[in-house]
C-alpha atoms as a PDB file:
ATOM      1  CA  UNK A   1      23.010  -0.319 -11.660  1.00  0.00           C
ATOM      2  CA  UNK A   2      22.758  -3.570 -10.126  1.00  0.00           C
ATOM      3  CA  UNK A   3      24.577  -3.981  -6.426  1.00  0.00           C
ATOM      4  CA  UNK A   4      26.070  -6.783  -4.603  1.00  0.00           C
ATOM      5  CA  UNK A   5      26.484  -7.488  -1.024  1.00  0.00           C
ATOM      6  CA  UNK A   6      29.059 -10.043  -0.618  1.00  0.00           C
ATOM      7  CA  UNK A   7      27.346 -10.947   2.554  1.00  0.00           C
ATOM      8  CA  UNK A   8      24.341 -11.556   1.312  1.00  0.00           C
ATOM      9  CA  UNK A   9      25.406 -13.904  -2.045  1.00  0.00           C
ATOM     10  CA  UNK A  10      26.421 -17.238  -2.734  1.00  0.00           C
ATOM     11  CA  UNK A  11      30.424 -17.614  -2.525  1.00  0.00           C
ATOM     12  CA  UNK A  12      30.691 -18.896  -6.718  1.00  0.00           C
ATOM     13  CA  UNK A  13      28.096 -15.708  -7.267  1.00  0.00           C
ATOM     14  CA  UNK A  14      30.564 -13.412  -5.771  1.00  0.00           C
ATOM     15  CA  UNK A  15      33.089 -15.526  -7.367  1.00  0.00           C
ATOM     16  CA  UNK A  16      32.042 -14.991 -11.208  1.00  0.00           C
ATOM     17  CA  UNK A  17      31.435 -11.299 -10.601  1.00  0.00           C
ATOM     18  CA  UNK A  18      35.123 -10.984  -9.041  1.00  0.00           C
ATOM     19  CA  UNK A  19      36.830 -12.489 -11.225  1.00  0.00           C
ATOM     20  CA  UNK A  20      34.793 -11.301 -14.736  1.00  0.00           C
ATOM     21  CA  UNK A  21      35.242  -7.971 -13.236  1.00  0.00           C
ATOM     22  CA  UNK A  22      38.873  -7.823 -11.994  1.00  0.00           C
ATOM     23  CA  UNK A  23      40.940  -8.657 -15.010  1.00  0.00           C
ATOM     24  CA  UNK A  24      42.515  -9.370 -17.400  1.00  0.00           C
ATOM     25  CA  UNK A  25      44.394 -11.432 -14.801  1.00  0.00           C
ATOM     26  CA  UNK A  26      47.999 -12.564 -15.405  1.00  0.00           C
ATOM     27  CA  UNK A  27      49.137 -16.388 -14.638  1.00  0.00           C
ATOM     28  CA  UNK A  28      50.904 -17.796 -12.505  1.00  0.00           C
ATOM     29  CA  UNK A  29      51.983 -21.729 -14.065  1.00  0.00           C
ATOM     30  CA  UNK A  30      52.785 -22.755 -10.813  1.00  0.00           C
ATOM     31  CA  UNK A  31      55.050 -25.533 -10.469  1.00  0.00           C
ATOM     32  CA  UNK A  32      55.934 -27.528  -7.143  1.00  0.00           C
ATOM     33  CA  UNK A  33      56.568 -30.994  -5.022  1.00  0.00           C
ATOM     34  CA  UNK A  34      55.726 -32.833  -2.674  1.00  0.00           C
ATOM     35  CA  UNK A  35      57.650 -34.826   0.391  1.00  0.00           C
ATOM     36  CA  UNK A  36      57.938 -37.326  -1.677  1.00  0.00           C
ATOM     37  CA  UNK A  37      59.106 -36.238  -4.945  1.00  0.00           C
ATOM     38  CA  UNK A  38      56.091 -36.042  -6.803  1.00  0.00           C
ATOM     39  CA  UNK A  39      56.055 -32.501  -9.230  1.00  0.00           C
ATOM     40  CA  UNK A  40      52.705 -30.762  -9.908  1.00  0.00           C
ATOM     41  CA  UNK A  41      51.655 -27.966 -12.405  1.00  0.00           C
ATOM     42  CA  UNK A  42      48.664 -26.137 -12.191  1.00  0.00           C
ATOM     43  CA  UNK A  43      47.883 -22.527 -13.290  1.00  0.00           C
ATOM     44  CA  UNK A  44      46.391 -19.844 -10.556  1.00  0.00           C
ATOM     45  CA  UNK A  45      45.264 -16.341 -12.049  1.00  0.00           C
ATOM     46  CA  UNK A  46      44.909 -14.883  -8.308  1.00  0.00           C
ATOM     47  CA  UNK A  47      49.024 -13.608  -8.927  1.00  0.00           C
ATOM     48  CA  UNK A  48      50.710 -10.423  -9.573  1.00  0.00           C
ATOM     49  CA  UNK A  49      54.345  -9.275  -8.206  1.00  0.00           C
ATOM     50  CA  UNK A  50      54.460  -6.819  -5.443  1.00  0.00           C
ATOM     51  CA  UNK A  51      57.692  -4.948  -5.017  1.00  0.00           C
ATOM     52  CA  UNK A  52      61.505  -6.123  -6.500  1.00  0.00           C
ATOM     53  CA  UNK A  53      63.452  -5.487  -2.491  1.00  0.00           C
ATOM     54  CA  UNK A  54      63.180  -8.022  -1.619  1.00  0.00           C
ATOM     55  CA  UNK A  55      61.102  -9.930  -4.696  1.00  0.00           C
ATOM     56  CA  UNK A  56      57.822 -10.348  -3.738  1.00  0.00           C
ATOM     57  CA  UNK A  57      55.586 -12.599  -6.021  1.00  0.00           C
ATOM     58  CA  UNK A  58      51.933 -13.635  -4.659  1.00  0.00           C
ATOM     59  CA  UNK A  59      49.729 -16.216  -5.939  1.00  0.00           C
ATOM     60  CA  UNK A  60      46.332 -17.699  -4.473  1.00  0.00           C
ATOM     61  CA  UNK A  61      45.688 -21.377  -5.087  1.00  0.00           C
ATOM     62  CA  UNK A  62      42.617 -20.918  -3.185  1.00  0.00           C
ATOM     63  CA  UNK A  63      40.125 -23.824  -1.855  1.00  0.00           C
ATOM     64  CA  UNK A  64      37.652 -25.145  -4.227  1.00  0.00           C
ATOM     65  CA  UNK A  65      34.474 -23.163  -4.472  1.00  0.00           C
ATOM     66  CA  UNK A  66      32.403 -26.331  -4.684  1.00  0.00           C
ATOM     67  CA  UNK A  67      34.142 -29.086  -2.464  1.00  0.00           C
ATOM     68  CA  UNK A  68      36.429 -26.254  -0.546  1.00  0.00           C
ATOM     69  CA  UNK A  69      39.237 -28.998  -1.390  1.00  0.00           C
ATOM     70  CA  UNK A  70      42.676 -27.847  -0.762  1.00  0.00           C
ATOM     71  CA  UNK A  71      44.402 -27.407  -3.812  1.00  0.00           C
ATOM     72  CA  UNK A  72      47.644 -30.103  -4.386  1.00  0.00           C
ATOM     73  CA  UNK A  73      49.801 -26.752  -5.162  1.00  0.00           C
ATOM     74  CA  UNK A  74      48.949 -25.447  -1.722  1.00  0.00           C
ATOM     75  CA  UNK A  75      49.588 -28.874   0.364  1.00  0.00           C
ATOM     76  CA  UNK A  76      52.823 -28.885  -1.779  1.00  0.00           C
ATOM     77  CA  UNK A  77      54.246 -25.464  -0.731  1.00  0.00           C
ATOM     78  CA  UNK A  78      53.272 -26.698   2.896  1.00  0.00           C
ATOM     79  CA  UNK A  79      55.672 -29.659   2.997  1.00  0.00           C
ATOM     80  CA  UNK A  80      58.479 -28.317   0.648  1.00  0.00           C
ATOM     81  CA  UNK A  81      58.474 -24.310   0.837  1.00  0.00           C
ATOM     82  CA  UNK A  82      59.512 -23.926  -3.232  1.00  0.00           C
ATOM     83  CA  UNK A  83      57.707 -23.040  -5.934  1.00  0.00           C
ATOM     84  CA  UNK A  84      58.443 -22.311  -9.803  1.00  0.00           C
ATOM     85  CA  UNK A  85      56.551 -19.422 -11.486  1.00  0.00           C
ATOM     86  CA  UNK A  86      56.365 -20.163 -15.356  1.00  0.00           C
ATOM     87  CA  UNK A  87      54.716 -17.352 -17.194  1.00  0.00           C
ATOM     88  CA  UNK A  88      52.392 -18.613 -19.878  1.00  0.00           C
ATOM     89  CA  UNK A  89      52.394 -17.662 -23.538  1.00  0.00           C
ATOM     90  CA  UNK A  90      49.631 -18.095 -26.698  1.00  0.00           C
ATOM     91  CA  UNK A  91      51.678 -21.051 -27.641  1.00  0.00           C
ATOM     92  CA  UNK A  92      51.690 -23.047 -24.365  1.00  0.00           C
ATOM     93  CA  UNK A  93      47.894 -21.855 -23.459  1.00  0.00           C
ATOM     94  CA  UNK A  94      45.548 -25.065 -24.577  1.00  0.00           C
ATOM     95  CA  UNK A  95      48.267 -27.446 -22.623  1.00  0.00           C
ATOM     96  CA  UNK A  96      48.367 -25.103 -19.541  1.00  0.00           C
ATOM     97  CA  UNK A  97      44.431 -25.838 -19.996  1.00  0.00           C
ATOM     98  CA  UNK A  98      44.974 -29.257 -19.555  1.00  0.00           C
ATOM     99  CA  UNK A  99      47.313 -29.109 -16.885  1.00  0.00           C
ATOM    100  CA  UNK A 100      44.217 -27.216 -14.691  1.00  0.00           C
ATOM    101  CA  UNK A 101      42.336 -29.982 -14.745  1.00  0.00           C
ATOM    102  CA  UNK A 102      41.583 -31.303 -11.005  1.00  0.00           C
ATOM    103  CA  UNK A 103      43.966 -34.856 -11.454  1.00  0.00           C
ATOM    104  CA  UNK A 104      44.088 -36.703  -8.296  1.00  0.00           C
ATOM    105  CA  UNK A 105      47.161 -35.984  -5.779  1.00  0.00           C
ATOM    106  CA  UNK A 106      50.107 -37.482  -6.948  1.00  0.00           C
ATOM    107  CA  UNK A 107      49.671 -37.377 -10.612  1.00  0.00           C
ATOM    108  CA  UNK A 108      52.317 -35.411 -12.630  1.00  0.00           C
ATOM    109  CA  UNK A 109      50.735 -32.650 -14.516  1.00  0.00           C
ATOM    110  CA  UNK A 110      53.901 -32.226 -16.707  1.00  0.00           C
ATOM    111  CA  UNK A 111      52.991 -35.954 -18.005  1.00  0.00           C
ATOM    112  CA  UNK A 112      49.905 -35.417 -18.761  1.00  0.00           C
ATOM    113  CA  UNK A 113      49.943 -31.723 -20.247  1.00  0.00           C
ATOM    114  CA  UNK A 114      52.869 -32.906 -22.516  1.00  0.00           C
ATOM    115  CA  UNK A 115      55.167 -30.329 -20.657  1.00  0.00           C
ATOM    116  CA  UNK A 116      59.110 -30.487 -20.692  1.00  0.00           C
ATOM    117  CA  UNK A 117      60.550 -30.712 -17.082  1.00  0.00           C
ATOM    118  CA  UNK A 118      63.814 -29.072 -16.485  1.00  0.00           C
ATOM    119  CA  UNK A 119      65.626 -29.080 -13.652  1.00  0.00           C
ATOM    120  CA  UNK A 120      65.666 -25.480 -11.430  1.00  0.00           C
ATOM    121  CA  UNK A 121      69.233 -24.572 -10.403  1.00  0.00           C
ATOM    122  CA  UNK A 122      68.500 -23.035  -6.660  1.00  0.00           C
ATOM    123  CA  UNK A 123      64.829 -24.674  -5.861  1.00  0.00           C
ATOM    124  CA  UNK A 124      63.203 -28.177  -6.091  1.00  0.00           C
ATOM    125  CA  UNK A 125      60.875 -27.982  -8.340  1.00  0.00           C
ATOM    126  CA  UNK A 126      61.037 -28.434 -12.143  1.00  0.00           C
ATOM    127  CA  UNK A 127      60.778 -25.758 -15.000  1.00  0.00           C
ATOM    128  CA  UNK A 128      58.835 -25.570 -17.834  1.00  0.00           C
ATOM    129  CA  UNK A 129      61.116 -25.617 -20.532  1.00  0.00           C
ATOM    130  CA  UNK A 130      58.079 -24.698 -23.265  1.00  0.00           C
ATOM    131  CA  UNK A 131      58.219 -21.057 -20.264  1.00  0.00           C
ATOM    132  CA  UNK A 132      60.021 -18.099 -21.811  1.00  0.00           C
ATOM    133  CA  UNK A 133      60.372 -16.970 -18.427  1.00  0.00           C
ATOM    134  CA  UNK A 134      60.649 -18.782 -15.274  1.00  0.00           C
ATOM    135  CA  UNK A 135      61.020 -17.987 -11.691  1.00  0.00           C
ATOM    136  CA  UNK A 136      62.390 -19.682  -9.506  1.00  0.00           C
ATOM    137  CA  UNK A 137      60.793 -18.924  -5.942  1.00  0.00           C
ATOM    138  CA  UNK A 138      61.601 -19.663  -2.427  1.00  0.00           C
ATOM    139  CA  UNK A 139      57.932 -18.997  -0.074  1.00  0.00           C
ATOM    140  CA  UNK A 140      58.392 -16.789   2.497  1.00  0.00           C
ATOM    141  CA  UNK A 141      54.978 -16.740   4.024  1.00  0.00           C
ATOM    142  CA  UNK A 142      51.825 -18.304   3.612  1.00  0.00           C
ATOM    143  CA  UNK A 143      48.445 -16.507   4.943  1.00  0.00           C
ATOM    144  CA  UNK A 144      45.287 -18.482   4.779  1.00  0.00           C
ATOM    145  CA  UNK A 145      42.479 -16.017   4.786  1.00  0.00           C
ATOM    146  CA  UNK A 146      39.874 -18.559   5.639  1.00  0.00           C
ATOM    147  CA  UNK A 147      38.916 -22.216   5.908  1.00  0.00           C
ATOM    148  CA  UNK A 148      35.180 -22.057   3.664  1.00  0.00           C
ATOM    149  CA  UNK A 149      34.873 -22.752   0.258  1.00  0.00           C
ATOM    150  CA  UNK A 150      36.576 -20.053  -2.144  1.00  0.00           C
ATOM    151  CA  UNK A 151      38.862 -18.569   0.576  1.00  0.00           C
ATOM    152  CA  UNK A 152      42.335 -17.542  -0.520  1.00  0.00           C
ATOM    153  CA  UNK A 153      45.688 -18.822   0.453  1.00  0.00           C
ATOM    154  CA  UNK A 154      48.612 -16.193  -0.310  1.00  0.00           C
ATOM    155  CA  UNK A 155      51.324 -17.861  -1.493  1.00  0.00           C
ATOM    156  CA  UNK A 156      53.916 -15.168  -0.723  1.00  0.00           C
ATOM    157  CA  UNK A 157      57.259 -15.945  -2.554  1.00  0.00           C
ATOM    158  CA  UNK A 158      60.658 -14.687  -3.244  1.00  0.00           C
ATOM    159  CA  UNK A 159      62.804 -15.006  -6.418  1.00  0.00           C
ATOM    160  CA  UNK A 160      65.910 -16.203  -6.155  1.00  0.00           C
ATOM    161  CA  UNK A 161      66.616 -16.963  -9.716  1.00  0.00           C
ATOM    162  CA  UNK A 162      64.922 -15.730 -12.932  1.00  0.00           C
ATOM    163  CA  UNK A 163      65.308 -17.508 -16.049  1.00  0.00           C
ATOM    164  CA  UNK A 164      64.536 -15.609 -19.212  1.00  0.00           C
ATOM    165  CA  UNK A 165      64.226 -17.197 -23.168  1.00  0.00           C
ATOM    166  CA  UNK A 166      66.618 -15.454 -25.793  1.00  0.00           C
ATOM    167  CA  UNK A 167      64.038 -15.704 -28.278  1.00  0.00           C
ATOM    168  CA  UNK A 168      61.697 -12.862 -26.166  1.00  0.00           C
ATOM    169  CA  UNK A 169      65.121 -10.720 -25.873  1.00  0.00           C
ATOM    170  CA  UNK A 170      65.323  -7.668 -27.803  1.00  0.00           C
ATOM    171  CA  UNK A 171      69.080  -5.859 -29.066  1.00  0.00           C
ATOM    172  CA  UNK A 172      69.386  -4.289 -25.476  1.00  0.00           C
ATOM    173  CA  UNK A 173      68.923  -7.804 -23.572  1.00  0.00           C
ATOM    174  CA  UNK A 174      65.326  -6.448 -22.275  1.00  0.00           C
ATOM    175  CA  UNK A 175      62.819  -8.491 -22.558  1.00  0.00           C
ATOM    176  CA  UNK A 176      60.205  -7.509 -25.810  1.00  0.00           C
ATOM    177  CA  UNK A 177      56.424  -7.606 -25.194  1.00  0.00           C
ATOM    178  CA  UNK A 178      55.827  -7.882 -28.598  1.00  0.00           C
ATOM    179  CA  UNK A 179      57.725 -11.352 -28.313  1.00  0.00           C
ATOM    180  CA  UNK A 180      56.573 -12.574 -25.232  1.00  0.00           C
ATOM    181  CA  UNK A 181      52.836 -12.921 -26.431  1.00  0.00           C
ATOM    182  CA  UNK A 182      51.897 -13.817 -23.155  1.00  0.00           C
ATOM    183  CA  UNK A 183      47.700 -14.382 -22.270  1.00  0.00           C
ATOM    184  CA  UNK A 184      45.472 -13.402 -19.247  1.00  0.00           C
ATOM    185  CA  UNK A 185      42.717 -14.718 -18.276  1.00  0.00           C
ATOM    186  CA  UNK A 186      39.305 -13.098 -17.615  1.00  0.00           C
ATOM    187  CA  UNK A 187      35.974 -13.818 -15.592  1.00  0.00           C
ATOM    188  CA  UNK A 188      33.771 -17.345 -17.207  1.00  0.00           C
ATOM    189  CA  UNK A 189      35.978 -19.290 -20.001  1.00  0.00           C
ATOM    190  CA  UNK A 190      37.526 -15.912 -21.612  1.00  0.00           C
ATOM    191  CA  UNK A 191      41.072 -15.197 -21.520  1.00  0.00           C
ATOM    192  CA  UNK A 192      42.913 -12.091 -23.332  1.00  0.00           C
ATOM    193  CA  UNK A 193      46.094 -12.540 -25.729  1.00  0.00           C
ATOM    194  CA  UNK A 194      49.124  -9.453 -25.026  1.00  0.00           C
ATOM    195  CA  UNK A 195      49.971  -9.209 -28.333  1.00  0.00           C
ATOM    196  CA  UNK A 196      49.153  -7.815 -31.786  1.00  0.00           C
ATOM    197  CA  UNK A 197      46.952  -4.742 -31.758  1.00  0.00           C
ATOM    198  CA  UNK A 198      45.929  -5.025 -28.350  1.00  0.00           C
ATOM    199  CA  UNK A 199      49.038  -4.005 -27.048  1.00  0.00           C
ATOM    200  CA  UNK A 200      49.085  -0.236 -26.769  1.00  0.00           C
ATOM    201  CA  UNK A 201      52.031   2.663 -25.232  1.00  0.00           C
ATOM    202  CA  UNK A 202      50.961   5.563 -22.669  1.00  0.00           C
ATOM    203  CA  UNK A 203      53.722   8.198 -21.774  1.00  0.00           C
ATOM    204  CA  UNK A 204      54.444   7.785 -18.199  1.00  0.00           C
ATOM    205  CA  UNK A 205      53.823  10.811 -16.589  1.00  0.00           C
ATOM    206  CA  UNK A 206      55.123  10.196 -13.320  1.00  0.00           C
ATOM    207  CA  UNK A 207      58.537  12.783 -13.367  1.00  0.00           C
ATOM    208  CA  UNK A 208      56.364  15.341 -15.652  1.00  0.00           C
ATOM    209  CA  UNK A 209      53.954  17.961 -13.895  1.00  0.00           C
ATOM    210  CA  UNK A 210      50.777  18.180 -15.935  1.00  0.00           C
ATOM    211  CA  UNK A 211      47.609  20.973 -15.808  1.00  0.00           C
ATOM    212  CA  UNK A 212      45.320  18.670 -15.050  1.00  0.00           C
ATOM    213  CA  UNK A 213      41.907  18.250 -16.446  1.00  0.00           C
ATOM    214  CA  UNK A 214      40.407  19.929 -13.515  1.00  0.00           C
ATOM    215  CA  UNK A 215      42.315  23.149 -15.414  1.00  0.00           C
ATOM    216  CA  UNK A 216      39.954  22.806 -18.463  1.00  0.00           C
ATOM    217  CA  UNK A 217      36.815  25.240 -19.056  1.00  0.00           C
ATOM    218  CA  UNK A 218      33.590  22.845 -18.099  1.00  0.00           C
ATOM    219  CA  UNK A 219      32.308  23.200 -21.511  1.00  0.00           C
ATOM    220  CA  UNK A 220      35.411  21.049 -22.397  1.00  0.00           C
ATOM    221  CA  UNK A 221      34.925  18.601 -19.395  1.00  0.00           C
ATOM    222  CA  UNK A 222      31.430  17.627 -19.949  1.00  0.00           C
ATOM    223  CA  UNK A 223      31.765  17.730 -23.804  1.00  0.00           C
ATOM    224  CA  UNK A 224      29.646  14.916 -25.325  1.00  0.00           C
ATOM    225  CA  UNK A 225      31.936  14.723 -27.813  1.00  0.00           C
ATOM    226  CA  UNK A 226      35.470  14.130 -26.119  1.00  0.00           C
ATOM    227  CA  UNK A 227      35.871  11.114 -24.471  1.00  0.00           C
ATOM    228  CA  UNK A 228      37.749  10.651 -20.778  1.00  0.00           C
ATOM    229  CA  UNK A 229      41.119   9.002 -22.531  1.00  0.00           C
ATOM    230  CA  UNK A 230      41.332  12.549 -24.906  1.00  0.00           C
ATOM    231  CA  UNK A 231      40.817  14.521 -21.700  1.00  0.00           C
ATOM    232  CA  UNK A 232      43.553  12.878 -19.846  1.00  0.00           C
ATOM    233  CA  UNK A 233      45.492  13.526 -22.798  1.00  0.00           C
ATOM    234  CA  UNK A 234      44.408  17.159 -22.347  1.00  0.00           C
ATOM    235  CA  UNK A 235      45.036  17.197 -18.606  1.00  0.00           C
ATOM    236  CA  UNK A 236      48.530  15.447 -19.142  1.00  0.00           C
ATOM    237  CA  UNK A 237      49.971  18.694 -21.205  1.00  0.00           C
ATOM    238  CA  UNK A 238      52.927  20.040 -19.094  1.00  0.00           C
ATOM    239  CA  UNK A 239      51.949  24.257 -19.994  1.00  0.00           C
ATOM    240  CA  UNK A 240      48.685  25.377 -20.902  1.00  0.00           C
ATOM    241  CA  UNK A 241      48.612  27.843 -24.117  1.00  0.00           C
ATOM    242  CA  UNK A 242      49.738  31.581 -23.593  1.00  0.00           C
ATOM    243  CA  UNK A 243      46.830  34.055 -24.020  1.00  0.00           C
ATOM    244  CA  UNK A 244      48.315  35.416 -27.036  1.00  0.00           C
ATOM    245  CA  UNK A 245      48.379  32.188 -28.594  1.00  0.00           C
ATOM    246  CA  UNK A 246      45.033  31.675 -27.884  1.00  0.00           C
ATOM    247  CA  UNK A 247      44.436  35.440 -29.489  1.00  0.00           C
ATOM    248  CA  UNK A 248      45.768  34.564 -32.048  1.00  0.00           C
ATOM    249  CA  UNK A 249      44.061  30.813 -32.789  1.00  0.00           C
ATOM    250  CA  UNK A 250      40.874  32.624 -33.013  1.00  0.00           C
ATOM    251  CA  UNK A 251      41.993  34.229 -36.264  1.00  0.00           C
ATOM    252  CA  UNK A 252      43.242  30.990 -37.514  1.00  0.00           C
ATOM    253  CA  UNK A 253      41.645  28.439 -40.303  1.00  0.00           C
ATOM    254  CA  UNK A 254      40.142  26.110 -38.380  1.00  0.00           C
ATOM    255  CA  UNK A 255      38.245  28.936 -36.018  1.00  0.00           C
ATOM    256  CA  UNK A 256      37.331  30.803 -39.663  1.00  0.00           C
ATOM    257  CA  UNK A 257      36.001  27.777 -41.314  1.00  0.00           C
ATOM    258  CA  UNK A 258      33.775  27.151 -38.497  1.00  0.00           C
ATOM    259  CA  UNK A 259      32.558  30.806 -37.723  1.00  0.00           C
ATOM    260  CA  UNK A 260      31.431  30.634 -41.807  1.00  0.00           C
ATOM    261  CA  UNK A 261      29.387  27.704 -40.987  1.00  0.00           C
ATOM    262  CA  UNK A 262      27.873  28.257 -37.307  1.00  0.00           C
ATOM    263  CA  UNK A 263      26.946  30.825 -35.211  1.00  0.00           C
ATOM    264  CA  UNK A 264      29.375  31.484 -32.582  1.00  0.00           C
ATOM    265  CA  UNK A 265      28.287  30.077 -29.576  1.00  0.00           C
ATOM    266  CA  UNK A 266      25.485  27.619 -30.880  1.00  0.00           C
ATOM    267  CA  UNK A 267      25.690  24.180 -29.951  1.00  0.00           C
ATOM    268  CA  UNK A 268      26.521  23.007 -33.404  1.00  0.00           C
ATOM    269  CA  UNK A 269      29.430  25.385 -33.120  1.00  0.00           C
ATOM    270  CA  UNK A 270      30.885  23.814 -30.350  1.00  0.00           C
ATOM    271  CA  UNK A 271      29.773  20.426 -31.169  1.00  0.00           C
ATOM    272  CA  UNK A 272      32.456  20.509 -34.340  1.00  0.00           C
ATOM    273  CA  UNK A 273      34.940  22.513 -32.428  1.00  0.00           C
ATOM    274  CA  UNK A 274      35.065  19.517 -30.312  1.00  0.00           C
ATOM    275  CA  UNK A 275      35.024  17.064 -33.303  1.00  0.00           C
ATOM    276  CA  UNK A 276      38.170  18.754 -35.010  1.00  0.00           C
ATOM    277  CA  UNK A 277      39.899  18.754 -31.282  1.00  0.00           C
ATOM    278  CA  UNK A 278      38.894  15.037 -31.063  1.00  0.00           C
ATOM    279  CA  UNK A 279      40.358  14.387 -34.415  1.00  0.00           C
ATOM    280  CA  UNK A 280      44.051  16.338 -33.288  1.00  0.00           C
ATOM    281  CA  UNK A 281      44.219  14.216 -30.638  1.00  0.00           C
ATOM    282  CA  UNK A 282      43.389  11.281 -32.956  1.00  0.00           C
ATOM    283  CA  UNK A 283      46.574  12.362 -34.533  1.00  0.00           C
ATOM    284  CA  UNK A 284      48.855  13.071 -31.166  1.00  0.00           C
ATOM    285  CA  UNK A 285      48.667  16.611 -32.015  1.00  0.00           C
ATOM    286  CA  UNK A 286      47.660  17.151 -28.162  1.00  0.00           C
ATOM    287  CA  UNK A 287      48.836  21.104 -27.716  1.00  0.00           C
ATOM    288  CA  UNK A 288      46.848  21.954 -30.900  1.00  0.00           C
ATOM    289  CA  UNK A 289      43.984  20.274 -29.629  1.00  0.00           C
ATOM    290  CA  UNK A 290      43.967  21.939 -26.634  1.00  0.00           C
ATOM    291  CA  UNK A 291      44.806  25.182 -28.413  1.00  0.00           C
ATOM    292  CA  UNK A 292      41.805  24.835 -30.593  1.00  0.00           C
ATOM    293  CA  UNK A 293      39.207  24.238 -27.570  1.00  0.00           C
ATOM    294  CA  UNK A 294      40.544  27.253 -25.527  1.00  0.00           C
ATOM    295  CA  UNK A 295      40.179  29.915 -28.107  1.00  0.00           C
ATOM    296  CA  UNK A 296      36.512  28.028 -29.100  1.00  0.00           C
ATOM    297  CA  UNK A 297      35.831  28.575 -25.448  1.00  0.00           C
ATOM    298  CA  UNK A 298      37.234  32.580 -25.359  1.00  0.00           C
ATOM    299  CA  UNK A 299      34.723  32.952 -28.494  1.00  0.00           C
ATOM    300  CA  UNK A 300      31.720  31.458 -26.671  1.00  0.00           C
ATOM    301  CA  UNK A 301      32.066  33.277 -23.496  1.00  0.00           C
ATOM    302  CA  UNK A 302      32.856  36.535 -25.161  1.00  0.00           C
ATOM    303  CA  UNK A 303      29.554  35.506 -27.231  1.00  0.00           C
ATOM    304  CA  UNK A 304      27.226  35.428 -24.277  1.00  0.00           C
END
């Protein structure tokens, strides 16, 4: 597989395989002022939130890979330590576009995006009102990590007031993903819509102990059949299967239908042992699954 040593590659090479690689990224519609009243929006993908005591947000409006420019949003934050945080949605996405483009200093991206400005109630800056969510921010710290082309400047920030759309509200007052429909963006011209069918739910495990998929037989960790997302649905089972149960599995259908088709232990055998385990998990029937492979792998080792 092809390696790269960041010391040895151009800053925009290291650049595109960064950011195709770490993502999808989510954005930070940054909005701020200057000294002298001038607003300025422009989106940073370098952003994530870091902790909620006290509210840490980070973005990076780094220096330009090609001139190593300063970026407006960072000279801003220097002279007037505020900053808004819109989130951006599918709907707002080709005008947040248009707002990234490199105007010169003083000209207000709101203007020429066709973005509503709406006056914050704690910080200086202006909301966008087209923003189901927006943050208002106070910067705590800035930490410029270089002075070449490409290097980062954390923006670290604090909320101190969070304003949040009705319309992206479900019954409880929380806010609904499925409403949002926010976007990320990704490495070259590619960004990622949150919505639809590539929004997906995983149990979260964290207060549950699990067995582990280290507690599997090998035949079942290196099957070519499973893939790594079935075993960690394997692994994330809270009590592995009684030996009686598994006993008594191995007199069941599915073990009968495929003892009158294969020889026990042959790699066909195990092959569609695997295939109807794959297909269980398919249908959330996780304990079954694992059921299933256990007694297939008591058969095969009593085979040998």
């Amino acid at each position: 597989m092809p390696t790269f040593d960041p010391a040895k590659i151009l800053p925009h090479q290291l650049h595109r395989v960064l950011l195709s690689a770490v993502a999808p990224r989510p954005i930070a519609f940054a909005s701020t002022i200057d000294k002298a009243g001038n607003p300025n929006l422009s989106p940073f993908s370098c952003f994530n939130v870091f902790g909620v005591n006290p509210s840490t947000l980070i973005f990076s409006p780094s220096r330009s890979g090609r001139t190593n420019e300063l970026k407006d949003t960072y000279l801003n934050v220097k002279e007037i330590p505020e900053v808004v945080i819109n989130m951006v949605t599918f709907s707002m996405v080709e005008q947040m576009n248009l707002a990234s483009t490199e105007f010169p200093r003083g000209i207000n991206e709101f203007i020429k995006s066709g973005f509503t400005p709406v006056q914050s109630e704690i910080v200086k800056p202006f909301r966008v009102k087209e923003s189901p969510v927006q943050i208002e921010c106070k910067v705590r710290q800035i930490i410029e990590t270089g002075d070449g082309p490409g290097a980062a400047n954390l923006i670290i920030c604090e909320a101190v007031m969070v304003h949040v759309n009705n319309n992206v509200l479900d019954e409880t007052g929380a806010i609904d993903t499925t409403k949002l429909d926010l976007v990320g963006r990704l490495g070259a011209e590619y960004y990622v819509r949150a919505s639809g069918s590539a929004l997906f739910t995983l149990d979260k495990p964290v207060s549950k102990l699990a067995i582990g998929v280290d507690s599997l037989p090998e035949d079942v960790r290196f099957s070519n059949i499973l893939t790594g997302n079935d075993l960690g649905k394997l692994g994330s089972i809270q009590t592995k299967p009684t030996t009686s149960e598994i006993t008594n599995c191995i007199s069941s259908y599915e073990i009968n239908s495929l003892k009158s088709k294969y020889k026990t232990g042959d790699s066909q055998f195990i092959e569609e042992a695997h295939k109807m385990a794959h297909s269980m998990i398919d249908q959330k029937e996780y304990y079954n699954a694992l059921l299933l492979l256990l007694a297939t792998h008591k058969l095969i080792s009593n085979s040998l």
